[in-house]
Protein backbone atom coordinates (compact mmCIF):
# COMPACT_ATOMS: atom_id res chain seq x y z
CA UNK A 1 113.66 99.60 90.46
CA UNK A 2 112.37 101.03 93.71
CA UNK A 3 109.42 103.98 94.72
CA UNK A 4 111.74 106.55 96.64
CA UNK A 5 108.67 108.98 97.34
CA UNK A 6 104.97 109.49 96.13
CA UNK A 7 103.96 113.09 96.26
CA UNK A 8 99.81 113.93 95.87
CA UNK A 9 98.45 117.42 95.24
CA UNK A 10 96.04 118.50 97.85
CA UNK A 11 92.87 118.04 95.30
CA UNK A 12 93.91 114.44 95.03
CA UNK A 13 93.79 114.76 91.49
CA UNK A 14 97.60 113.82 90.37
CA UNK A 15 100.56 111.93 92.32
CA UNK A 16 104.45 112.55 90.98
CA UNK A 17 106.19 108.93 92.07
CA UNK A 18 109.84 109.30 92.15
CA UNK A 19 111.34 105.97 91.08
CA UNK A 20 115.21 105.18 91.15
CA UNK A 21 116.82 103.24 88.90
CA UNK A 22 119.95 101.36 88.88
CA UNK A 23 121.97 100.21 85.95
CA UNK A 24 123.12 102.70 82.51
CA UNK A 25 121.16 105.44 81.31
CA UNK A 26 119.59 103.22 78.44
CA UNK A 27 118.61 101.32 81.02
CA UNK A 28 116.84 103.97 83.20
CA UNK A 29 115.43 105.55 79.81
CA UNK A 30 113.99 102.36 78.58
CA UNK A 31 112.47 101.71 82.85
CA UNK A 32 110.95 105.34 82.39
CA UNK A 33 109.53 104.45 79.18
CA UNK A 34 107.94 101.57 80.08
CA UNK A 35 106.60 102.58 83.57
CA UNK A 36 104.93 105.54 81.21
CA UNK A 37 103.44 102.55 78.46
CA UNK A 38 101.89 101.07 81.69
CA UNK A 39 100.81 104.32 83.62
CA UNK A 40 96.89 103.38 82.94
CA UNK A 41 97.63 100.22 84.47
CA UNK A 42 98.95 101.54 87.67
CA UNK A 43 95.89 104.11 87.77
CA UNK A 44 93.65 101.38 87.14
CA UNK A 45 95.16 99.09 89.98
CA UNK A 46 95.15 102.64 92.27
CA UNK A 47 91.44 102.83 91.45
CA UNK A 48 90.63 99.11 92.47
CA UNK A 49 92.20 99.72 95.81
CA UNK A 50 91.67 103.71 96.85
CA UNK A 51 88.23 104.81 97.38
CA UNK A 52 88.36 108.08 96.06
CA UNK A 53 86.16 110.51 94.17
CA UNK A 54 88.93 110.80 91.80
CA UNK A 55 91.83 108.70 90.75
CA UNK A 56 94.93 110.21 90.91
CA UNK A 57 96.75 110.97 87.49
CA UNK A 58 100.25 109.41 88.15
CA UNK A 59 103.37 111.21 86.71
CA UNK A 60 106.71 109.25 86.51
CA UNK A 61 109.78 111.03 87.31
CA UNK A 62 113.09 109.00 87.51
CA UNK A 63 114.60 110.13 90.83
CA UNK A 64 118.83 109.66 90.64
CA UNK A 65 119.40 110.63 94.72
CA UNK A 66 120.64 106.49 95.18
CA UNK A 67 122.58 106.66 92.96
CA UNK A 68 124.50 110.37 94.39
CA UNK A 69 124.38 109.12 97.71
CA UNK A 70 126.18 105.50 96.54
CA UNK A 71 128.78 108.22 94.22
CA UNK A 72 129.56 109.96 97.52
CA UNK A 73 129.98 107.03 99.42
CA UNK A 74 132.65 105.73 96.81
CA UNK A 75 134.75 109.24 96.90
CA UNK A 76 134.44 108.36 100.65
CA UNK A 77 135.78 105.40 100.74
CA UNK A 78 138.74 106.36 98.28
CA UNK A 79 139.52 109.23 100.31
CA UNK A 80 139.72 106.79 103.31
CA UNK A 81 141.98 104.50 100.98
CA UNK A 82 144.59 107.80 100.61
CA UNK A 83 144.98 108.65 103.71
């Protein structure tokens, strides 16, 4: 499990982390489900270390782009295989 990108609206007020996932699609359902159990965590953590006025409210959203970029780089390297 990696962060790919953290995006934070401009009032500070909510952050969408992109996290990738590799393995099946239980697998990435039961990493999204869990990072979502532990979101209050995380926020609690954030507020520890962020002086803000307000803690960002984190939203989860599994981000798949490793995973197209290592597809593509297969077909790639089967196409190279063909010719």
């Amino acid at each position: 499990m990696n962060v790919n990108e953290v995006g934070v609206a401009s009032d500070l007020k909510s952050a969408k982390v992109f996290v990738g996932v590799v393995g099946s699609d239980t697998q990435r359902k039961k990493a999204a489900a869990l990072l979502e159990k532990k979101r209050g965590y995380f926020q609690q953590l954030m507020a520890r270390e962020v002086v803000l006025r307000y803690t960002p409210k984190i939203k989860f959203h599994l981000d798949d782009s490793i995973e197209q970029g290592n597809r593509v780089l297969q077909i790639l390297e089967e196409l190279e295989g063909e010719g």
